[in-house]
N, C-alpha and C. Protein backbone atom coordinates (compact mmCIF):
# COMPACT_ATOMS: atom_id res chain seq x y z
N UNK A 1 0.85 -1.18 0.00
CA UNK A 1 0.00 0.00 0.00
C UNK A 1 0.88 1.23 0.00
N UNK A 2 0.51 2.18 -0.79
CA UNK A 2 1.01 3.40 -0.63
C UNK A 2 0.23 4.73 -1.17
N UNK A 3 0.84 5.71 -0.48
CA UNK A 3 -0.01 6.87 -0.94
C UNK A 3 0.69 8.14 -1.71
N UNK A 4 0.12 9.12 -2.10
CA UNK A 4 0.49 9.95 -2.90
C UNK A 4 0.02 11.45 -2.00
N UNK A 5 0.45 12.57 -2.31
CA UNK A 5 -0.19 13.69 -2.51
C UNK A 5 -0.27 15.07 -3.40
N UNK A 6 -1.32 15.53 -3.09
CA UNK A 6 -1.66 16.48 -4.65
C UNK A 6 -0.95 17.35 -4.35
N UNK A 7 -0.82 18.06 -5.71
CA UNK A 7 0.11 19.33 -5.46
C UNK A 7 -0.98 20.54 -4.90
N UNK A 8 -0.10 21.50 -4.44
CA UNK A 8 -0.31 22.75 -3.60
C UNK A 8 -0.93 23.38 -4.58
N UNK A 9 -2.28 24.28 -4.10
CA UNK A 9 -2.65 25.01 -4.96
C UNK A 9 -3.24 25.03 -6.43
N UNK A 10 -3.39 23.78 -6.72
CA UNK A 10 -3.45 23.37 -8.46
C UNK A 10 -5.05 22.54 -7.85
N UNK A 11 -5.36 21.94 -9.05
CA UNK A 11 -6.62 21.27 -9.33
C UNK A 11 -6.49 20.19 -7.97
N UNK A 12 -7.25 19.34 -7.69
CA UNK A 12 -7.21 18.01 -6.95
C UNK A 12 -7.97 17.11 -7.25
N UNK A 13 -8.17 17.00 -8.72
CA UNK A 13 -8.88 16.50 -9.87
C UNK A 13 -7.78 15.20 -10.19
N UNK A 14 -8.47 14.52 -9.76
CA UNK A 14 -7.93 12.69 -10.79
C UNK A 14 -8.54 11.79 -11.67
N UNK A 15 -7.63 11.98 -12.71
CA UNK A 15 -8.38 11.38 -14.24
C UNK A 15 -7.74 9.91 -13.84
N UNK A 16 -8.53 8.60 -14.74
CA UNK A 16 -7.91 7.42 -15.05
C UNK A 16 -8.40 7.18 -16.62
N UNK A 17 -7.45 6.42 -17.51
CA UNK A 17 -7.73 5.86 -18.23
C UNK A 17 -7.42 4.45 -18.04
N UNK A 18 -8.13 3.25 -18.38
CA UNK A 18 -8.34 1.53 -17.86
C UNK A 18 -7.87 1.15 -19.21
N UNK A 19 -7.48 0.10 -18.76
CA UNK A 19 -7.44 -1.08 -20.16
C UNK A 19 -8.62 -1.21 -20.93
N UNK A 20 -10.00 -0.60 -20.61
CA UNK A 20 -11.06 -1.07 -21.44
C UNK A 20 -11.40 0.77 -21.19
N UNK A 21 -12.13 1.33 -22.11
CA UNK A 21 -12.42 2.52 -22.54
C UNK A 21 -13.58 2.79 -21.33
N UNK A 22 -14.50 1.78 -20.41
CA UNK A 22 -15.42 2.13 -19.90
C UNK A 22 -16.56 3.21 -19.70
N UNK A 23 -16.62 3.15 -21.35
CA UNK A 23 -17.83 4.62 -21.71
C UNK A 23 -19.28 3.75 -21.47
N UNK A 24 -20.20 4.28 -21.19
CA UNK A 24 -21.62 4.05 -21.39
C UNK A 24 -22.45 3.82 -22.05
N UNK A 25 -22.39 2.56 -22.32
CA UNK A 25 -23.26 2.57 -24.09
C UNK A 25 -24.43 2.99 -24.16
N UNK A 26 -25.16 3.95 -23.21
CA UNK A 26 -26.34 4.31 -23.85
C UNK A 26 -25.93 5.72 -24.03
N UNK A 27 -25.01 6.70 -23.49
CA UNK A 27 -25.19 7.71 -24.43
C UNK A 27 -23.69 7.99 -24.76
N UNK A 28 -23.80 9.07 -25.50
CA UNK A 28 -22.65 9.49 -26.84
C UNK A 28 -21.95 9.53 -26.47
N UNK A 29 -20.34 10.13 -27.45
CA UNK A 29 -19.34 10.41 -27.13
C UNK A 29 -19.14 11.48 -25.88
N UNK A 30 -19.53 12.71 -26.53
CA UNK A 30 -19.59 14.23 -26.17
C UNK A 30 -20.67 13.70 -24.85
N UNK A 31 -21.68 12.63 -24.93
CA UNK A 31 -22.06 12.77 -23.09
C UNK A 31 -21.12 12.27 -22.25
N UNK A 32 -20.54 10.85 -22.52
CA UNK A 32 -19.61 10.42 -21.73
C UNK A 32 -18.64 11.00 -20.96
N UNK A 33 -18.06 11.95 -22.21
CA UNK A 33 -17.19 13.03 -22.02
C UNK A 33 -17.49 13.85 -20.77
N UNK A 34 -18.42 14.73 -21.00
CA UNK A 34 -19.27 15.70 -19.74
C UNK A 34 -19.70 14.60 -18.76
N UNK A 35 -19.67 13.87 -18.59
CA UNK A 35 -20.37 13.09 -17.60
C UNK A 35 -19.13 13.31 -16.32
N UNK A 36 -17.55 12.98 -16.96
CA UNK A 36 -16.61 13.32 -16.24
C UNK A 36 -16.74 14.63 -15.10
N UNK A 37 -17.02 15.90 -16.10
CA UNK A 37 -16.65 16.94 -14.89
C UNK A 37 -17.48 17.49 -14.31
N UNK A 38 -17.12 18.31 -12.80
CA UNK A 38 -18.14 18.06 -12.48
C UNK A 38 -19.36 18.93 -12.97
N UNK A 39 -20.55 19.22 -12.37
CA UNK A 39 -21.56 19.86 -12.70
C UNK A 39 -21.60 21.69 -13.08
N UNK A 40 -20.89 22.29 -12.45
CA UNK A 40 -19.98 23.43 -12.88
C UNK A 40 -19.20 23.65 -14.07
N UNK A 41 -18.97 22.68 -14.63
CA UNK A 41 -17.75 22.95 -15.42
C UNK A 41 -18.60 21.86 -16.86
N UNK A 42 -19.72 21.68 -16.66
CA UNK A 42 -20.84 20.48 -17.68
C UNK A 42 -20.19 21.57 -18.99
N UNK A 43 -20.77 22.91 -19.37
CA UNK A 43 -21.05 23.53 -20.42
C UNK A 43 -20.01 23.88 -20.90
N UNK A 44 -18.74 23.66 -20.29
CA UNK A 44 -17.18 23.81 -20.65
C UNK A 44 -17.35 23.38 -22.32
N UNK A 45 -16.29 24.24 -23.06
CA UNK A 45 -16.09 24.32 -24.54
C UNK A 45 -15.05 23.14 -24.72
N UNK A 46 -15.49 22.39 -25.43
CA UNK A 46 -14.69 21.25 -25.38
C UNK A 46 -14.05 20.90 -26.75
N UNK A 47 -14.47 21.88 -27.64
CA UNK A 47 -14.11 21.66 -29.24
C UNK A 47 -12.64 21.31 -29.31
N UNK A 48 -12.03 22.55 -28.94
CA UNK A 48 -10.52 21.88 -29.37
C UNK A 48 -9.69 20.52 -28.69
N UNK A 49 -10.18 20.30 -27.52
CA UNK A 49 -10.31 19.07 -27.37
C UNK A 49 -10.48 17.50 -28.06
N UNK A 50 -11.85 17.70 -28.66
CA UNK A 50 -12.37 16.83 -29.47
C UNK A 50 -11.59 16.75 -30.82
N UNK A 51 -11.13 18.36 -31.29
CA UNK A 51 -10.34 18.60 -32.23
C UNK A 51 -9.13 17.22 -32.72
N UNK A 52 -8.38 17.91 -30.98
CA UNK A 52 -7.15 17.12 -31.38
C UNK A 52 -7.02 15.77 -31.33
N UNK A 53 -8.25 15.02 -30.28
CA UNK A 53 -7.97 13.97 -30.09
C UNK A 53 -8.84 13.33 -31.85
N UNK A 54 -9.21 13.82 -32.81
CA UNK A 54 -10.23 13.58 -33.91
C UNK A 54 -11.32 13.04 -33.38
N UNK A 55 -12.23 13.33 -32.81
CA UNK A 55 -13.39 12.84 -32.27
C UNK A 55 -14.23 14.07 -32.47
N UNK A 56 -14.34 15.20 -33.73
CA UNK A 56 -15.20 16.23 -33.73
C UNK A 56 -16.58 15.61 -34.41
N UNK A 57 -15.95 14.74 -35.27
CA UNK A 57 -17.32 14.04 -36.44
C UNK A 57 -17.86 13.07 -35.57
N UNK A 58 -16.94 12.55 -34.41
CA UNK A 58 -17.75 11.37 -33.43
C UNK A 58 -18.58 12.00 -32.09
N UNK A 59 -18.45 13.14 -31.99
CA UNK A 59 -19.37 13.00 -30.63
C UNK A 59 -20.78 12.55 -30.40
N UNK A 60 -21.53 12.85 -31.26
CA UNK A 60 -22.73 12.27 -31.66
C UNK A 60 -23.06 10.76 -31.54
N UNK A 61 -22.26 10.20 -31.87
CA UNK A 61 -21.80 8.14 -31.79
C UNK A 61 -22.15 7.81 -30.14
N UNK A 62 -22.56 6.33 -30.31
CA UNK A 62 -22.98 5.52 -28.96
C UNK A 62 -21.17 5.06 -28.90
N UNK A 63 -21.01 4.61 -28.12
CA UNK A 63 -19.83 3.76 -28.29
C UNK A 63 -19.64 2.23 -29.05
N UNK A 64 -21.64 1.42 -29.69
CA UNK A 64 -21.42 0.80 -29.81
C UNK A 64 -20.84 0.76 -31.66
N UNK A 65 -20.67 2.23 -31.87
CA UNK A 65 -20.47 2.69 -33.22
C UNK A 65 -19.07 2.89 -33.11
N UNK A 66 -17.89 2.65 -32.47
CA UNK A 66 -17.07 3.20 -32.11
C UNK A 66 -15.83 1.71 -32.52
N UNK A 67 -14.66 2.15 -33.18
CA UNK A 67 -13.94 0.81 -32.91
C UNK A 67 -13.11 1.16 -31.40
N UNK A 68 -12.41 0.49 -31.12
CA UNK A 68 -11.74 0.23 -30.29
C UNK A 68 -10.88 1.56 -29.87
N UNK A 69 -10.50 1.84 -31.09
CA UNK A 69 -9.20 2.89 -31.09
C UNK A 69 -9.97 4.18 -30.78
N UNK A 70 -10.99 4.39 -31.59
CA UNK A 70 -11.89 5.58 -31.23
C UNK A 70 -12.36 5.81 -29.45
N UNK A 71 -12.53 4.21 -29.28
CA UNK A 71 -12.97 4.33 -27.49
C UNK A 71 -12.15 4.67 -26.88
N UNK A 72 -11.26 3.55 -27.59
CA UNK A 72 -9.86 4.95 -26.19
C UNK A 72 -9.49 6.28 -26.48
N UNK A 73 -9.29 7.00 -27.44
CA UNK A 73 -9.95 8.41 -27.78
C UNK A 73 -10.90 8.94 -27.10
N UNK A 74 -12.44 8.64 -26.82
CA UNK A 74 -12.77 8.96 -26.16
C UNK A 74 -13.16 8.77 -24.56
N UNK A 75 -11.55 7.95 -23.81
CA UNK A 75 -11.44 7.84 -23.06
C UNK A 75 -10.46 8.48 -22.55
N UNK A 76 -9.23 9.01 -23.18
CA UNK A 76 -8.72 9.88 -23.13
C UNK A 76 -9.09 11.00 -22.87
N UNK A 77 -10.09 11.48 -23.79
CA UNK A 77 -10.87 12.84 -24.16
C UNK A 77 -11.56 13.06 -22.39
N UNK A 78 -12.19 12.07 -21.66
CA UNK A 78 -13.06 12.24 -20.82
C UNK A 78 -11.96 12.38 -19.55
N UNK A 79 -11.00 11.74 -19.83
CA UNK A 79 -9.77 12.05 -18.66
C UNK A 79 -9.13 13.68 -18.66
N UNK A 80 -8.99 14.08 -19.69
CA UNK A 80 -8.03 15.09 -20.09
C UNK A 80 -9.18 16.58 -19.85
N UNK A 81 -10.70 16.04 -20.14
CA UNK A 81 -11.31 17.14 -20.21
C UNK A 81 -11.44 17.86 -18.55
N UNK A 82 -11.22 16.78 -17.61
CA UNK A 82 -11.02 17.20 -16.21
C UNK A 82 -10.14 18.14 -15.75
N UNK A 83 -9.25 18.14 -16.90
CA UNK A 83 -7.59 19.22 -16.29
C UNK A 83 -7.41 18.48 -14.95
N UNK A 84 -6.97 17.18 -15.03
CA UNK A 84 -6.52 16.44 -13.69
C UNK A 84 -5.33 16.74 -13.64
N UNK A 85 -5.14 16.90 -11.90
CA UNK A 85 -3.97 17.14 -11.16
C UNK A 85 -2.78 15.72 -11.34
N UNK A 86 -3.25 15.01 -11.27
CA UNK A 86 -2.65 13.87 -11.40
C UNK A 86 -3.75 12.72 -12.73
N UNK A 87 -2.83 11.75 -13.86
CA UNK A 87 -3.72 10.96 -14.65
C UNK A 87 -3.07 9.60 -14.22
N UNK A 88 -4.04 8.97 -14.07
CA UNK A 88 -3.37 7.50 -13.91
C UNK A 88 -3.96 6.56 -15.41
N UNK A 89 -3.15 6.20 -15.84
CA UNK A 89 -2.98 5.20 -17.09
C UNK A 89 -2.81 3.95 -17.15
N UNK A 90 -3.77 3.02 -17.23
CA UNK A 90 -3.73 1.61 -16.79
C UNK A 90 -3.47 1.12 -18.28
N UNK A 91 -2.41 0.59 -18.91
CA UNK A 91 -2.26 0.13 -19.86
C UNK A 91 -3.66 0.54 -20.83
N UNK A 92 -3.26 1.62 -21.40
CA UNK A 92 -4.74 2.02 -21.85
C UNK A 92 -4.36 1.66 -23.50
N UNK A 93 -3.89 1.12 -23.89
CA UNK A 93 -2.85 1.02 -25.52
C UNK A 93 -2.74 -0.37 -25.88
N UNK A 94 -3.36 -1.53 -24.58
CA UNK A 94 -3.11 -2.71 -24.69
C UNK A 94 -3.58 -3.66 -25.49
N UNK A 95 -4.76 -3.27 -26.15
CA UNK A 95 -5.31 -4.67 -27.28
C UNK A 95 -5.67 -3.94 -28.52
N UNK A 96 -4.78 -3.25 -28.56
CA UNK A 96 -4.64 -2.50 -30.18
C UNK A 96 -4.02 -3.10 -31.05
N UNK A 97 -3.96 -2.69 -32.49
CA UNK A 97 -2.63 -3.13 -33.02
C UNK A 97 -1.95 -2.01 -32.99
N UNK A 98 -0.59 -2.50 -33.39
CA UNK A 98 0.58 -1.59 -33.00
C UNK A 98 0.62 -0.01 -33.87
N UNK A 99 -0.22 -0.60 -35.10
CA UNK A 99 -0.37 0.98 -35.60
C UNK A 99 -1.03 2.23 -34.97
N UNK A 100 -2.33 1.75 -34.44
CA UNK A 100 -3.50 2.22 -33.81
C UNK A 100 -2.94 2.51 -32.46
N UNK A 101 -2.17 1.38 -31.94
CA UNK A 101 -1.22 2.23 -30.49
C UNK A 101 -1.15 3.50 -30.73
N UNK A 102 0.17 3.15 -31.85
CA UNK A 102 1.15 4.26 -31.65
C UNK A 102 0.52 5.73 -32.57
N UNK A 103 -0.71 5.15 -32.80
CA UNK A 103 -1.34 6.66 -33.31
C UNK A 103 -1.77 7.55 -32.11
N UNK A 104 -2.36 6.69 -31.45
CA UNK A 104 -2.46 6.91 -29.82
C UNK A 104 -1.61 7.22 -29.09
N UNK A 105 -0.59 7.28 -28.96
CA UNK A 105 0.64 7.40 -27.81
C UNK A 105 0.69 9.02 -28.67
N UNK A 106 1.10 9.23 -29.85
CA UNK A 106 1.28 10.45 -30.54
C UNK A 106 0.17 11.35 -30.06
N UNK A 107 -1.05 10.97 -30.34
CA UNK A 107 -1.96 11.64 -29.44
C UNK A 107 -1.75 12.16 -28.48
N UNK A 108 -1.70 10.97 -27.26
CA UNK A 108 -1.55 11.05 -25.81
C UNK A 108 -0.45 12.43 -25.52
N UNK A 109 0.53 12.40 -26.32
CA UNK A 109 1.49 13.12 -26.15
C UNK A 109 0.90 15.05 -26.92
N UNK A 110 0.27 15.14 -28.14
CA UNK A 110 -0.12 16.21 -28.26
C UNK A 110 -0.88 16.49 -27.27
N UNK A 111 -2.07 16.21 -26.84
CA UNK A 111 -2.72 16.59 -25.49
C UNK A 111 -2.02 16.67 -24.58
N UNK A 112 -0.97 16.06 -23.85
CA UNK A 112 -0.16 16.24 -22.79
C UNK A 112 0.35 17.50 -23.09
N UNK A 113 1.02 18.27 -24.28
CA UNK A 113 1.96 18.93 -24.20
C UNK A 113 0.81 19.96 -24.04
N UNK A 114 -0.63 20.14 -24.69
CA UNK A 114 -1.10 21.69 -24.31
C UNK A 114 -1.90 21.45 -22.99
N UNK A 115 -2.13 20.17 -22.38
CA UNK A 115 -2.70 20.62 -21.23
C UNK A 115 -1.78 19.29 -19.89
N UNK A 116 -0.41 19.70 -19.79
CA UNK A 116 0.32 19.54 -19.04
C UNK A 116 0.05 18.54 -17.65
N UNK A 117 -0.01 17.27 -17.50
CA UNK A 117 0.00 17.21 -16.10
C UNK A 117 0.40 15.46 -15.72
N UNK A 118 1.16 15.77 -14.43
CA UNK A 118 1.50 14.55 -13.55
C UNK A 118 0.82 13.29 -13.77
N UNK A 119 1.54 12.09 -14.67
CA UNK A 119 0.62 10.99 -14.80
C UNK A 119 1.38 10.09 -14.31
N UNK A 120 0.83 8.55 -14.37
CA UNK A 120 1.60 7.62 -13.58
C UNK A 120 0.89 6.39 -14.62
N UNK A 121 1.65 6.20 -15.33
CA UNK A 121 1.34 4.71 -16.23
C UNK A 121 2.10 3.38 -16.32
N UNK A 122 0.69 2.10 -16.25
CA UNK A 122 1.15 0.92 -16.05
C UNK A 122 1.17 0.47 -17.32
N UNK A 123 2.30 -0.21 -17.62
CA UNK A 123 2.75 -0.79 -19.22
C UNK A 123 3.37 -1.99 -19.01
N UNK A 124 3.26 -2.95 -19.64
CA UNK A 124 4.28 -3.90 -20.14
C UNK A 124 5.18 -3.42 -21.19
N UNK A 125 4.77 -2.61 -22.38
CA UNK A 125 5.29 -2.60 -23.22
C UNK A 125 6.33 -1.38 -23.54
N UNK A 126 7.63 -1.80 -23.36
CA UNK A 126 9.07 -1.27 -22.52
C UNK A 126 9.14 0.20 -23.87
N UNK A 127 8.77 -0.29 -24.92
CA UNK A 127 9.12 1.09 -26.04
C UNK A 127 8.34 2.41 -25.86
N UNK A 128 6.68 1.96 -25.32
CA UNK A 128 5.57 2.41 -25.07
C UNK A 128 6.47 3.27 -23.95
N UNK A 129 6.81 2.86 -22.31
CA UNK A 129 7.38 3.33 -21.44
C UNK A 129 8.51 4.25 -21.83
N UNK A 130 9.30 4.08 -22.93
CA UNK A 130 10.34 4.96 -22.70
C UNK A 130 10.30 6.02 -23.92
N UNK A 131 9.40 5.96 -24.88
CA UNK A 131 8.46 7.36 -25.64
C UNK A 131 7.88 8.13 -24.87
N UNK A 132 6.97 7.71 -23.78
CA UNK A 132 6.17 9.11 -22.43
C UNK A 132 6.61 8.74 -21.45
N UNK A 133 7.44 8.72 -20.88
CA UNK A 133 7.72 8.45 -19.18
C UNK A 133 8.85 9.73 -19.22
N UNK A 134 9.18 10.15 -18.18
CA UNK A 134 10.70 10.68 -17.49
C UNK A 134 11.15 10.06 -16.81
N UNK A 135 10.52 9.22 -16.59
CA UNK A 135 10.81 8.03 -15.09
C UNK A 135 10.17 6.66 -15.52
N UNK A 136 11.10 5.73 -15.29
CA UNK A 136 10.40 4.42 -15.31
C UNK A 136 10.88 3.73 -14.31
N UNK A 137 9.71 3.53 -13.14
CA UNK A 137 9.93 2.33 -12.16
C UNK A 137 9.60 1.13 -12.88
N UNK A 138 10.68 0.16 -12.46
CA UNK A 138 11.24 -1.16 -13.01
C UNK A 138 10.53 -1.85 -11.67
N UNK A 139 9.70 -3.01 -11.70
CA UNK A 139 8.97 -3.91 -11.33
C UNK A 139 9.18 -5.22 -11.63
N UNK A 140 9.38 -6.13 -10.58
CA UNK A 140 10.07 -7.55 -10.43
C UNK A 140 8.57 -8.20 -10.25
N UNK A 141 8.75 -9.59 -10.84
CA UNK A 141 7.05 -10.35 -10.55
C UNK A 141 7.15 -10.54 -9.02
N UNK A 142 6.27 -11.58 -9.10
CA UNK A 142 5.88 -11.74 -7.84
C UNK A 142 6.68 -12.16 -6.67
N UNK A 143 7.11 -11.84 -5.56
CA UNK A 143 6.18 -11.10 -5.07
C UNK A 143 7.03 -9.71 -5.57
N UNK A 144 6.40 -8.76 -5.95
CA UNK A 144 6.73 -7.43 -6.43
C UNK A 144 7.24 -6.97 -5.73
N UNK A 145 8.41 -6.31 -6.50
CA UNK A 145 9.02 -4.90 -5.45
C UNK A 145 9.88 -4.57 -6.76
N UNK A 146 10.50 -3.32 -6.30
CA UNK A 146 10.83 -2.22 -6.94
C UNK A 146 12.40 -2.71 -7.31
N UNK A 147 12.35 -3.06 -8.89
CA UNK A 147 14.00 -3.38 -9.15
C UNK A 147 15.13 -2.47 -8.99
N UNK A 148 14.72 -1.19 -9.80
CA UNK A 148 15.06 -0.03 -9.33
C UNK A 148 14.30 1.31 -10.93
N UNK A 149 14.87 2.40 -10.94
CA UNK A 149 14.80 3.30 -11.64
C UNK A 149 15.38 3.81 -12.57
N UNK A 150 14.39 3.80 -13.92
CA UNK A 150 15.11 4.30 -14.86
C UNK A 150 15.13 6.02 -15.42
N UNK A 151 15.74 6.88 -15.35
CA UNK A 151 15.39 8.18 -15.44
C UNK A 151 16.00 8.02 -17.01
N UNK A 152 14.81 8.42 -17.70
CA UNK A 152 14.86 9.33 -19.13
C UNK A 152 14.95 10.48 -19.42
N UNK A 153 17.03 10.85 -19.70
CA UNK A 153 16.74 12.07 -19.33
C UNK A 153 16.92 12.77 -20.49
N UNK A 154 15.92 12.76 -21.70
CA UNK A 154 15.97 13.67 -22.90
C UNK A 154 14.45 14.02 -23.30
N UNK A 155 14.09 15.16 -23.14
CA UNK A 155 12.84 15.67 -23.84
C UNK A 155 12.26 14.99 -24.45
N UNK A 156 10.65 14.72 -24.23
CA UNK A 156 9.98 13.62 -25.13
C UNK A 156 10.31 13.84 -27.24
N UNK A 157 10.27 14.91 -27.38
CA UNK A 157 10.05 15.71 -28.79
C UNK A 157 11.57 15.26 -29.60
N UNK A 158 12.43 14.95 -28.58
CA UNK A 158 14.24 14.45 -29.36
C UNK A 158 14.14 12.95 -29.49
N UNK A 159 12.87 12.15 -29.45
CA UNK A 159 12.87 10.54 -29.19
C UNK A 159 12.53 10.12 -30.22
N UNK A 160 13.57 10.26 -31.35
CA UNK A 160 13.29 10.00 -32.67
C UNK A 160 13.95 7.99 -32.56
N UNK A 161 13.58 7.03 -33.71
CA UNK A 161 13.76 6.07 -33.84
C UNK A 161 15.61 6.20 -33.40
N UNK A 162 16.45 6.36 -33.90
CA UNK A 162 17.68 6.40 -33.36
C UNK A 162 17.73 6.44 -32.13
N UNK A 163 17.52 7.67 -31.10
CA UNK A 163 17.46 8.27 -29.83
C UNK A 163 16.32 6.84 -29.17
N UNK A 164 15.57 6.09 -29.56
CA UNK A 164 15.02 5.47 -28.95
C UNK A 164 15.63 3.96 -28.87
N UNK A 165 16.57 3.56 -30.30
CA UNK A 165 17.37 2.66 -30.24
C UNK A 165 18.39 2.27 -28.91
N UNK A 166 18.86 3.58 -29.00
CA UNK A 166 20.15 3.96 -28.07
C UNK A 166 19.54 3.47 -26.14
N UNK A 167 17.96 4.03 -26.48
CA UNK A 167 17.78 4.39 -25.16
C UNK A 167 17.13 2.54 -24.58
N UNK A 168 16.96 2.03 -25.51
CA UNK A 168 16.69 1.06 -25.37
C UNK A 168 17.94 0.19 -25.25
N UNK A 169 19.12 0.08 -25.17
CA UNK A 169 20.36 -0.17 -25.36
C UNK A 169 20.44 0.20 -24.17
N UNK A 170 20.70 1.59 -23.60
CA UNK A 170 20.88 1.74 -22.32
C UNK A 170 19.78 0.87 -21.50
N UNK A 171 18.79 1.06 -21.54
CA UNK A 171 17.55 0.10 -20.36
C UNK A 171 18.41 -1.48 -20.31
N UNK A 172 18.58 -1.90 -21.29
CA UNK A 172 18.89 -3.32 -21.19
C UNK A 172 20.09 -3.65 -20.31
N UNK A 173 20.69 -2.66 -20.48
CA UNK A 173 22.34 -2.64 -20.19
C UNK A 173 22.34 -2.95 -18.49
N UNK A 174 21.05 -1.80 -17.84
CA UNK A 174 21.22 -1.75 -17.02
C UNK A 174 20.06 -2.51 -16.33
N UNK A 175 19.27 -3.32 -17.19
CA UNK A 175 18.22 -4.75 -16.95
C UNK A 175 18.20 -5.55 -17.53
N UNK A 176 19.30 -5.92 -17.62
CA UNK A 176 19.20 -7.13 -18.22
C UNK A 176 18.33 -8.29 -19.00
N UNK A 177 17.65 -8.37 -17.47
CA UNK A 177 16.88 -9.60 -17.60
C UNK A 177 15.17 -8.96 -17.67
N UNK A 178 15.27 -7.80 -17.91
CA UNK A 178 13.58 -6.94 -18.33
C UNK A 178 13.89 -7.28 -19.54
N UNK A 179 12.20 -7.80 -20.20
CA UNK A 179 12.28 -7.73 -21.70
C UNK A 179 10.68 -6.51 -21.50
């Protein structure tokens, strides 16, 4: 068990995104969305939002109109529209294919950069971790504990295929036995 605390002065708003999109199949995108914040903040302008994540032509949609990739889009969308203080990310990228991931992670990352904030994501998938992290806690199976820490220390925007080769070279070097 352990705990966390919010920062001083800022929101105390906590988003999650799950391994499964957990929208509501009886109403839309754009409700799901608002359903998130709270009742104050319902009529909030959410366009450029919807913009970036491409979900302007989908808000209207049930989710059962929705593929997969779109749900987590608009599971994203319903996390991000909170301006959370902290996002927690439960392998939210996990039963995609790898294209549709990584259209997603590119995403994940334009929204991060205009609306900034403290997340904490669970991944298996080590390339996934070292494209958005600054930090990667390294995790031993069972019984779990903390192998140790990997600090990524180059700007997400310089993590071109080379720079990610390298950095993956370093992780191994110093985990060997992590695949």
């Amino acid at each position: 068990s352990g705990s966390f605390q919010l920062p001083q002065g800022g929101s105390n708003r906590i988003a999650a995104v799950f391994q499964e999109p957990t929208l509501l199949p009886w109403r839309t995108v754009e409700q799901n969305v608002r359903l998130a914040l709270p009742k104050s903040l319902r009529a909030k302008d959410l366009d450029g939002l919807f913009d970036t994540l491409g979900l302007a032509a989908m808000r209207s949609l049930y989710p059962a109109e929705l593929s997969l990739g779109l749900a987590r889009r608009a599971a994203l969308a319903r996390a991000f529209a909170t301006e959370p203080a902290v996002l927690f990310l439960d392998e939210p990228f996990v039963s995609l294919d790898e294209q549709t991931a990584e259209r997603l992670r590119h995403l994940l990352l334009t929204v991060w950069s205009a609306r900034p904030t403290t997340a904490l994501m669970v991944t298996h998938n080590l390339r996934e971790a070292l494209m958005l992290s600054d930090r990667i806690i390294v995790l031993a199976p069972r019984p779990t504990h903390v192998l140790g820490v990997f600090d990524v220390r180059l700007p997400r925007q310089h993590r071109n295929s080379q720079v990610m080769s390298d950095l993956l070279r370093s992780f191994h070097h110093r985990f060997p036995d992590v695949t």
